[in-house]
Protein backbone atom coordinates (compact mmCIF):
# COMPACT_ATOMS: atom_id res chain seq x y z
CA UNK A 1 145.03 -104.15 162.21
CA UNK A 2 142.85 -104.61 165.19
CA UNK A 3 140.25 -102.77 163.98
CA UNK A 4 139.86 -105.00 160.81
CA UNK A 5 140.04 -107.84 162.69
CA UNK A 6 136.90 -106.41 164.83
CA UNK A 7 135.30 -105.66 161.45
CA UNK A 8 135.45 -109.22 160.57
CA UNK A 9 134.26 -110.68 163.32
CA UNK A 10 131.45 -108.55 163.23
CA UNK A 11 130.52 -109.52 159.41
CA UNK A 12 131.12 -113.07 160.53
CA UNK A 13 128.81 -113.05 163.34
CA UNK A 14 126.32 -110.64 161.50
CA UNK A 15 126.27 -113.62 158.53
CA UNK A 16 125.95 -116.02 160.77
CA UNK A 17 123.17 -114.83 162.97
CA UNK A 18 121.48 -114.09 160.01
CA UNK A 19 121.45 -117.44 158.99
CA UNK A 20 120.42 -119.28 162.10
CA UNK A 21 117.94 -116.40 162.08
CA UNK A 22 116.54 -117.74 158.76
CA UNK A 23 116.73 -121.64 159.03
CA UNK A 24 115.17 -120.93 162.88
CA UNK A 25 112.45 -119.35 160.76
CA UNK A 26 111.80 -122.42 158.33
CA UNK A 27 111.84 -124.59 160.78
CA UNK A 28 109.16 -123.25 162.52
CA UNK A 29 107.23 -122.80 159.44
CA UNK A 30 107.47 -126.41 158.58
CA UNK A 31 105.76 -127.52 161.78
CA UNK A 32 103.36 -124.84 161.48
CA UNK A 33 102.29 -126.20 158.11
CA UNK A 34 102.87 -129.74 159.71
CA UNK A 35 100.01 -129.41 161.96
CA UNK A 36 98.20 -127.37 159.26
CA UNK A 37 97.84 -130.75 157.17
CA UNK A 38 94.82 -132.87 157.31
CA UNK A 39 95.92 -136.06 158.35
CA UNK A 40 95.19 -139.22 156.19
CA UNK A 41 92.81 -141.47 158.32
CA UNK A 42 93.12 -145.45 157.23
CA UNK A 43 89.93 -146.15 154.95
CA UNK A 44 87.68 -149.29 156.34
CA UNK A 45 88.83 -152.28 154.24
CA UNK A 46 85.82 -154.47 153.68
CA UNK A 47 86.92 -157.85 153.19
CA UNK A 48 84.09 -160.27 150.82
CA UNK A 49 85.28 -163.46 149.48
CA UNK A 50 84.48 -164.22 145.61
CA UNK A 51 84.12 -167.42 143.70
CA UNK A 52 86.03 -168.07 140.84
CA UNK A 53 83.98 -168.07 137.45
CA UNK A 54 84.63 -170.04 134.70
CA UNK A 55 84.06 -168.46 131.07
């Protein structure tokens, strides 16, 4: 009975190493690709006042 209890922990811990293993992974690869991005830089907004014109 020990033994299978062993076994199962092992799985467990095997799964779940696994896992952190992969979202460790896409985490990094998101901010990787983050800084990969060209960032947006505000456009100049010229500001020119019009008249109104009357049809």
């Amino acid at each position: 009975m020990a033994g299978l209890l062993d076994l199962l922990m092992l799985i467990c811990a095997a799964a779940g190493a696994m896992g952190f293993g992969i979202l460790a992974a896409y985490a990094i690869l998101r901010v990787g690709f983050a800084f990969l991005r060209p960032r947006q830089r505000p456009a100049p907004v010229k500001a020119e006042p019009e008249t109104a014109r009357i049809a």
